[in-house]
N, C-alpha and C. Protein backbone atom coordinates (compact mmCIF):
# COMPACT_ATOMS: atom_id res chain seq x y z
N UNK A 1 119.95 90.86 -147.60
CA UNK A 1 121.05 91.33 -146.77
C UNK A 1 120.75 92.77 -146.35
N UNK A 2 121.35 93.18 -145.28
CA UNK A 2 121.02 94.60 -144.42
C UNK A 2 121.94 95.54 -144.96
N UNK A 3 122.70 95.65 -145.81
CA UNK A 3 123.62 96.47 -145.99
C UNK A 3 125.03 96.80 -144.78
N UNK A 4 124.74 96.26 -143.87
CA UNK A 4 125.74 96.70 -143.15
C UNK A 4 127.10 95.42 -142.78
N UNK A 5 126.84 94.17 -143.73
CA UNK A 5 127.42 93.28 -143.52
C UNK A 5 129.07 93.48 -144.27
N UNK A 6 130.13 93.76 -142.92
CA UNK A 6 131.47 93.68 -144.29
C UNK A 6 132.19 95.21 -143.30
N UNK A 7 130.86 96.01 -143.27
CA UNK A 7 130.92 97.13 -142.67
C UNK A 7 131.88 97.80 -141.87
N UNK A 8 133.04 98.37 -141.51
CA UNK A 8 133.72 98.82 -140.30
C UNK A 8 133.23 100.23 -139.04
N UNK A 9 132.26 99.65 -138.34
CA UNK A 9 131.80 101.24 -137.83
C UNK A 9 132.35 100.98 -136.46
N UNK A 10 132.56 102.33 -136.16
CA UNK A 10 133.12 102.88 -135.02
C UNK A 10 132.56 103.27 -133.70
N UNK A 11 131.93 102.95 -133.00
CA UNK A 11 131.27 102.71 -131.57
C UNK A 11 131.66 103.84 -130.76
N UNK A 12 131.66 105.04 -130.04
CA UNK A 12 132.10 105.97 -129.55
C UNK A 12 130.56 105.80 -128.69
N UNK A 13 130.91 105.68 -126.72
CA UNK A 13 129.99 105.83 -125.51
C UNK A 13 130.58 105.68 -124.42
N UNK A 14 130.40 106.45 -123.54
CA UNK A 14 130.50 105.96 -122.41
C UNK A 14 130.07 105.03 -121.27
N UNK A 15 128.75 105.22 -121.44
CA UNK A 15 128.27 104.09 -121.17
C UNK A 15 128.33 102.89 -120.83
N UNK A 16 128.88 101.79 -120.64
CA UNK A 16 129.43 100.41 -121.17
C UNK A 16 127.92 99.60 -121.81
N UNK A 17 127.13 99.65 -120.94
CA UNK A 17 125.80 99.12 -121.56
C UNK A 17 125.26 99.41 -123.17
N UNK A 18 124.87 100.74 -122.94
CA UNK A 18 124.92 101.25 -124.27
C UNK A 18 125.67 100.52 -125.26
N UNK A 19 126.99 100.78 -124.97
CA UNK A 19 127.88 100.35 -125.71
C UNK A 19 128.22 99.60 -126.21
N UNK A 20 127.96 98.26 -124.92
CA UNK A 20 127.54 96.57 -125.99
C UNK A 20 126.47 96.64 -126.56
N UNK A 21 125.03 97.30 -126.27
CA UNK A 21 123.85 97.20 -127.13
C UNK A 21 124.38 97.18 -128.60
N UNK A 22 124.94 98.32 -128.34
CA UNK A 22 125.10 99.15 -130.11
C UNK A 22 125.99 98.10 -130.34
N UNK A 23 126.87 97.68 -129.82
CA UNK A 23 128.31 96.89 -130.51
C UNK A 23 127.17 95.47 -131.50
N UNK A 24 126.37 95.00 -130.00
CA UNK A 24 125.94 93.96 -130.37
C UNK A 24 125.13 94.20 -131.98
N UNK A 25 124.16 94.80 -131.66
CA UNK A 25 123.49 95.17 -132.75
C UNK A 25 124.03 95.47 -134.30
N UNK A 26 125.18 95.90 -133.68
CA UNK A 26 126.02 95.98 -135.45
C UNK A 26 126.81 94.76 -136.04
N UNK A 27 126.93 94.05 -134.73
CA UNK A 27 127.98 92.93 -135.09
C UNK A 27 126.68 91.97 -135.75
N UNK A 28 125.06 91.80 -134.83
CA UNK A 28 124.08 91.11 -135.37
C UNK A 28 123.85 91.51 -136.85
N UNK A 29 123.75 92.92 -137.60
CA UNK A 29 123.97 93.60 -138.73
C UNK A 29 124.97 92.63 -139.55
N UNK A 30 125.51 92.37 -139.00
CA UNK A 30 127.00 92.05 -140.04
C UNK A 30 128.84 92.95 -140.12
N UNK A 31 128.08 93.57 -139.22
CA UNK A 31 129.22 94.96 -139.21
C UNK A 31 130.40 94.22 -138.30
N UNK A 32 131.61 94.90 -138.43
CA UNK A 32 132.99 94.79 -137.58
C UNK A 32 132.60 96.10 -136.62
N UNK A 33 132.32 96.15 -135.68
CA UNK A 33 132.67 96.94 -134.33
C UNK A 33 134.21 97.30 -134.06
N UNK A 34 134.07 98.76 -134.39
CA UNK A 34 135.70 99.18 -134.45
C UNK A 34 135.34 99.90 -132.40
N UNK A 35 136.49 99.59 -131.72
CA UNK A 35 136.14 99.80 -130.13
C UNK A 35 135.04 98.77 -129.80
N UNK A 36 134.58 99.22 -128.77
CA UNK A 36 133.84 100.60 -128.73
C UNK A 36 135.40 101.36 -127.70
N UNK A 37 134.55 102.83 -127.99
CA UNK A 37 136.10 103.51 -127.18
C UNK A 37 134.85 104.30 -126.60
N UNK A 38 135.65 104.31 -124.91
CA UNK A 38 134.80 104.71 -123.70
C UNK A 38 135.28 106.48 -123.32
N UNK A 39 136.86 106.82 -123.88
CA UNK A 39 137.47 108.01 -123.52
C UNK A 39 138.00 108.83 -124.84
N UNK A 40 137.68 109.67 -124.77
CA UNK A 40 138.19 110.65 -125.94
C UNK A 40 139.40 110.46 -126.34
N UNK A 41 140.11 110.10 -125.85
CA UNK A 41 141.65 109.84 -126.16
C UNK A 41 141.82 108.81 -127.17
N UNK A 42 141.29 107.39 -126.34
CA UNK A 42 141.10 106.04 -127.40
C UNK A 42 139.90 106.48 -128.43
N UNK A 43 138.49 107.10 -128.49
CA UNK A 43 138.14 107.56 -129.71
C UNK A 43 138.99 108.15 -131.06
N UNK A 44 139.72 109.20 -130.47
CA UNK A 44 140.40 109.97 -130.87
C UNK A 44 141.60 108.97 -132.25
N UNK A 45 141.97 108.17 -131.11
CA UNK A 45 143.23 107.55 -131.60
C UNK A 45 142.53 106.31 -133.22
N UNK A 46 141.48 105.84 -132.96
CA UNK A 46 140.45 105.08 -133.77
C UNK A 46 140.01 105.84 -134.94
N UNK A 47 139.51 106.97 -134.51
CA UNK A 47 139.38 108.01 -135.28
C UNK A 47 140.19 108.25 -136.35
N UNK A 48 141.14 108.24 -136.01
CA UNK A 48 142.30 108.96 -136.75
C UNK A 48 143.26 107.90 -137.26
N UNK A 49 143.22 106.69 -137.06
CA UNK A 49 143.82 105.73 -137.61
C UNK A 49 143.54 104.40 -138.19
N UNK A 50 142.17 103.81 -137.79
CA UNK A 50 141.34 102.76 -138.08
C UNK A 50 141.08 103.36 -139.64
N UNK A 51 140.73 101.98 -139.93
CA UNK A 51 139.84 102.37 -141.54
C UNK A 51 138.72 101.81 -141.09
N UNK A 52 137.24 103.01 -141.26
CA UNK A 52 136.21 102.98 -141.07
C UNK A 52 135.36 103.33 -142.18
N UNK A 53 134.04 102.75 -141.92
CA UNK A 53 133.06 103.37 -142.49
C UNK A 53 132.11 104.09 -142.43
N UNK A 54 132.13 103.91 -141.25
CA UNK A 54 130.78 105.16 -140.74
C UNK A 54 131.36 104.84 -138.83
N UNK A 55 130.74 105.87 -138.13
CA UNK A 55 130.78 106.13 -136.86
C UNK A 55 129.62 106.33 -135.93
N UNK A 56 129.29 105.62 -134.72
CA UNK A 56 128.04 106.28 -134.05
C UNK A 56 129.07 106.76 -133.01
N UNK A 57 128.61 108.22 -132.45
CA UNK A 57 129.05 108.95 -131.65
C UNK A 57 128.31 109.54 -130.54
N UNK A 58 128.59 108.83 -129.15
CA UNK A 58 127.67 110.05 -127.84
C UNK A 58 128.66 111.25 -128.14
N UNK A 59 127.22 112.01 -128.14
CA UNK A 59 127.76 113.73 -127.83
C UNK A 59 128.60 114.27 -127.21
N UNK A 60 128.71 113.41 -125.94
CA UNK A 60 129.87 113.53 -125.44
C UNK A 60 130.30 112.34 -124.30
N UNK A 61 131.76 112.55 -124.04
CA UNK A 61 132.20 111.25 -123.35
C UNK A 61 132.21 112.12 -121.64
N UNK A 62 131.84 111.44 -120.80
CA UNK A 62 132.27 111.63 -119.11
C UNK A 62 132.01 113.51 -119.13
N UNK A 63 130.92 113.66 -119.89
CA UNK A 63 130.79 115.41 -119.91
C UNK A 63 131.44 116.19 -120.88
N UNK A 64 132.33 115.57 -121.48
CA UNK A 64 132.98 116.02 -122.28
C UNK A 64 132.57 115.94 -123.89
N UNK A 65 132.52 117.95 -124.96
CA UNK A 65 131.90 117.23 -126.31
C UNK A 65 132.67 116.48 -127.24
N UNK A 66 132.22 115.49 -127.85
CA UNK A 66 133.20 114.95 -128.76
C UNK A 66 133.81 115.40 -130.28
N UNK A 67 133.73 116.83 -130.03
CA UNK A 67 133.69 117.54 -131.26
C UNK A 67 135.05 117.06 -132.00
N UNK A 68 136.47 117.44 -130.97
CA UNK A 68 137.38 117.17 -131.70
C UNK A 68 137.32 115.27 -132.76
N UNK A 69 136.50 114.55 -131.99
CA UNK A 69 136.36 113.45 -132.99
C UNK A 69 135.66 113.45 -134.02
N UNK A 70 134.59 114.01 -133.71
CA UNK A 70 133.67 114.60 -135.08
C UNK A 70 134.91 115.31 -136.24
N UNK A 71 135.07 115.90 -135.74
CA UNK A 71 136.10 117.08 -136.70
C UNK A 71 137.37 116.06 -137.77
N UNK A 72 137.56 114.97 -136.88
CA UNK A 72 139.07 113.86 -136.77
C UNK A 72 138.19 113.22 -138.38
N UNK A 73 136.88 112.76 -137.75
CA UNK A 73 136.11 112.25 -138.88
C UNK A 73 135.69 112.53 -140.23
N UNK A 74 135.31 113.97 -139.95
CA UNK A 74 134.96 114.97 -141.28
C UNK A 74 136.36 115.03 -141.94
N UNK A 75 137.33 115.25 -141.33
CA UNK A 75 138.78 115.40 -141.92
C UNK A 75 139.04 114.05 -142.60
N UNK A 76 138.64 112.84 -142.53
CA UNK A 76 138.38 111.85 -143.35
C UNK A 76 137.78 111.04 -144.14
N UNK A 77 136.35 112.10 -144.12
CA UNK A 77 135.29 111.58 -144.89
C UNK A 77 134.25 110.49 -144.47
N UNK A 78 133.96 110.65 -143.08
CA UNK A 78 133.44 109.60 -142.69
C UNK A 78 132.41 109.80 -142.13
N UNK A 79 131.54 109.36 -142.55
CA UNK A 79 130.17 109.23 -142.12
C UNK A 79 129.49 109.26 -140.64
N UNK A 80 129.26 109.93 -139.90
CA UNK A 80 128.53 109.48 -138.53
C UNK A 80 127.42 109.81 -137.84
N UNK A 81 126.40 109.38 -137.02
CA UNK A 81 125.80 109.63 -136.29
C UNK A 81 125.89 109.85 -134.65
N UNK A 82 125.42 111.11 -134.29
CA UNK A 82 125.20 111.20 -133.24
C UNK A 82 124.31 110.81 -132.06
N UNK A 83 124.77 110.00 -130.96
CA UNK A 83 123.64 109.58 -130.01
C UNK A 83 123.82 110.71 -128.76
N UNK A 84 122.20 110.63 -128.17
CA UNK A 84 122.69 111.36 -126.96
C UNK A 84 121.35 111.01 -126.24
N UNK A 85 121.54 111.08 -124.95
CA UNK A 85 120.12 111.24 -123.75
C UNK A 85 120.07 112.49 -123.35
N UNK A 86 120.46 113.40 -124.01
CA UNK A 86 119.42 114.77 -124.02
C UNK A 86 118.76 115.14 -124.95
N UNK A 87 117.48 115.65 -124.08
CA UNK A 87 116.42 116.25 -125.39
C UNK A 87 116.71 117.37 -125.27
N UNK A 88 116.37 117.96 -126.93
CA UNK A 88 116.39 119.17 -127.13
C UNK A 88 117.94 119.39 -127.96
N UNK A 89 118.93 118.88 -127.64
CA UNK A 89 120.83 119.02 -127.50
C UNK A 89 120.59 119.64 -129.39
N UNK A 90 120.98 120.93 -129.31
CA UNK A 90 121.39 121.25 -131.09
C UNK A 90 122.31 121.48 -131.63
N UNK A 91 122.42 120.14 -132.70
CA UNK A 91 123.30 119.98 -133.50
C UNK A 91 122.76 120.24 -135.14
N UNK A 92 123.99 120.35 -135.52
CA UNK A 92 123.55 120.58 -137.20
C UNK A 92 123.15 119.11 -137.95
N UNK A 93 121.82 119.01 -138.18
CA UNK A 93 121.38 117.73 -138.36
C UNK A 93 121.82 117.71 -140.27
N UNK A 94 122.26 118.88 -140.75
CA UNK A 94 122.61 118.65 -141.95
C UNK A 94 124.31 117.97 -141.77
N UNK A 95 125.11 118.37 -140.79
CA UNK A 95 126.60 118.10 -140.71
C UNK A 95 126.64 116.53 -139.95
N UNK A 96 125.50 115.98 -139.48
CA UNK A 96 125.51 114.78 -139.04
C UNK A 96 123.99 114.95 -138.03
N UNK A 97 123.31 113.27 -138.52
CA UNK A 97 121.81 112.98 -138.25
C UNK A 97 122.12 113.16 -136.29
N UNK A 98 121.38 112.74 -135.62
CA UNK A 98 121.03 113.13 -134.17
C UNK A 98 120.16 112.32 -133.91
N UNK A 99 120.39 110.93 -133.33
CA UNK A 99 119.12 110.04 -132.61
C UNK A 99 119.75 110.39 -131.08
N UNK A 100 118.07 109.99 -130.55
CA UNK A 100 118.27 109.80 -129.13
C UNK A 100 118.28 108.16 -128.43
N UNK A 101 118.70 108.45 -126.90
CA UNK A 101 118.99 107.19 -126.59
C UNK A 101 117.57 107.03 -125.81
N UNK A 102 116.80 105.74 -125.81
CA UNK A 102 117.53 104.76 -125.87
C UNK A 102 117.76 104.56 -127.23
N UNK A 103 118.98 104.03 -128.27
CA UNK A 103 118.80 103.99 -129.62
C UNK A 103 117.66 102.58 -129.65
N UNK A 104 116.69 103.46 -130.59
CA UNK A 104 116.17 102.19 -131.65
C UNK A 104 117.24 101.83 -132.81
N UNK A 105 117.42 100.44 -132.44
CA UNK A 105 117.66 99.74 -134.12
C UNK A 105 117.96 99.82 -135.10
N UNK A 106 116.42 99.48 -135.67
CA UNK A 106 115.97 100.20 -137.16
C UNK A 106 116.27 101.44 -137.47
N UNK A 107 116.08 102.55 -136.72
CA UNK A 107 116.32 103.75 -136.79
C UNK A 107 117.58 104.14 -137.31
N UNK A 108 118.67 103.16 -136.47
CA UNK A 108 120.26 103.41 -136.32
C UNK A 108 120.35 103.10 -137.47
N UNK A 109 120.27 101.63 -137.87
CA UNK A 109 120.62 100.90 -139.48
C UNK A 109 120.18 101.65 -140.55
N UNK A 110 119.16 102.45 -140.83
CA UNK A 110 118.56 103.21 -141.69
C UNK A 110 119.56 104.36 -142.02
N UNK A 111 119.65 105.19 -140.90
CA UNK A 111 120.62 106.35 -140.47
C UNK A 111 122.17 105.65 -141.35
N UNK A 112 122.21 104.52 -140.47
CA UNK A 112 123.71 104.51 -141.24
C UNK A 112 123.84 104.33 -142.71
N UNK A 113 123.01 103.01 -142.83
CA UNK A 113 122.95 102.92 -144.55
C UNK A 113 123.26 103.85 -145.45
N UNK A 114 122.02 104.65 -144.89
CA UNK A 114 121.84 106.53 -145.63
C UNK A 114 122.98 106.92 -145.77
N UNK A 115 124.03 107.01 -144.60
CA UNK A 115 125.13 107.72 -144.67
C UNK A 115 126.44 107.51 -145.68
N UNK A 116 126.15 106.69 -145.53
CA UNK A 116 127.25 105.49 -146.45
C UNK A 116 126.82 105.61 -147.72
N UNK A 117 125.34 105.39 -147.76
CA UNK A 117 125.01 105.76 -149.43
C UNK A 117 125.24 107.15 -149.99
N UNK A 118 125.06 108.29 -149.02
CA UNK A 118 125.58 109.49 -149.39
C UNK A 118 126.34 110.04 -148.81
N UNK A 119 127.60 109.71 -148.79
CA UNK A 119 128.67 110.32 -148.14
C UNK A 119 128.59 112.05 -148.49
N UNK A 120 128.73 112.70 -147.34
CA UNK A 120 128.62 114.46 -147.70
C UNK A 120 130.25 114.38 -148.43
């Protein structure tokens, strides 16, 4: 088993493509796909009221950073990763990991596992 079967993670992109990739890929995992949420508002609201287990997060939604959800998250102990299609973009890779898009996979599932196994 992959570890992620049972799972509740939280989908945060704008994108829509993206967005089923990742959905798909977690639901293939075993995971419950919480959203995906396309606007900071519905992130926000998921964020702050879903029971989750971990989160993948674009950096930001329609230009916008998604800090206040990051923040919504840390305020609950929850695990997440950041996606983004910029190179270079610096974040605190100790306060949450940083893949780029296109996401690999393996990469993602690893990332999350990790997170979950060590919750900060």
């Amino acid at each position: 088993m992959n570890g992620l079967a049972g799972k509740r993670i939280l989908v945060v992109e704008d994108e829509f493509f993206i967005a089923e990739m990742t959905s798909e890929m977690l639901t293939d995992w075993g995971a419950t796909v919480v959203g995906p949420a396309y606007t900071l508002a519905e992130a926000k609201e998921l964020a702050e009221n879903r029971e989750l287990d971990a989160a993948v997060l674009d950096m930001n939604l329609h230009g916008d950073p998604v800090d206040a959800i990051a923040d919504a998250l840390n305020a609950r102990g929850v695990p997440f990763v950041y996606v983004t299609g910029y190179a270079g973009v610096g974040t605190d890779p100790v306060a949450a990991p940083v893949l780029g898009k296109p996401i690999d996979g393996e990469e993602l599932r690893v990332v999350l596992l990790s997170l979950m196994a060590n919750p900060a």
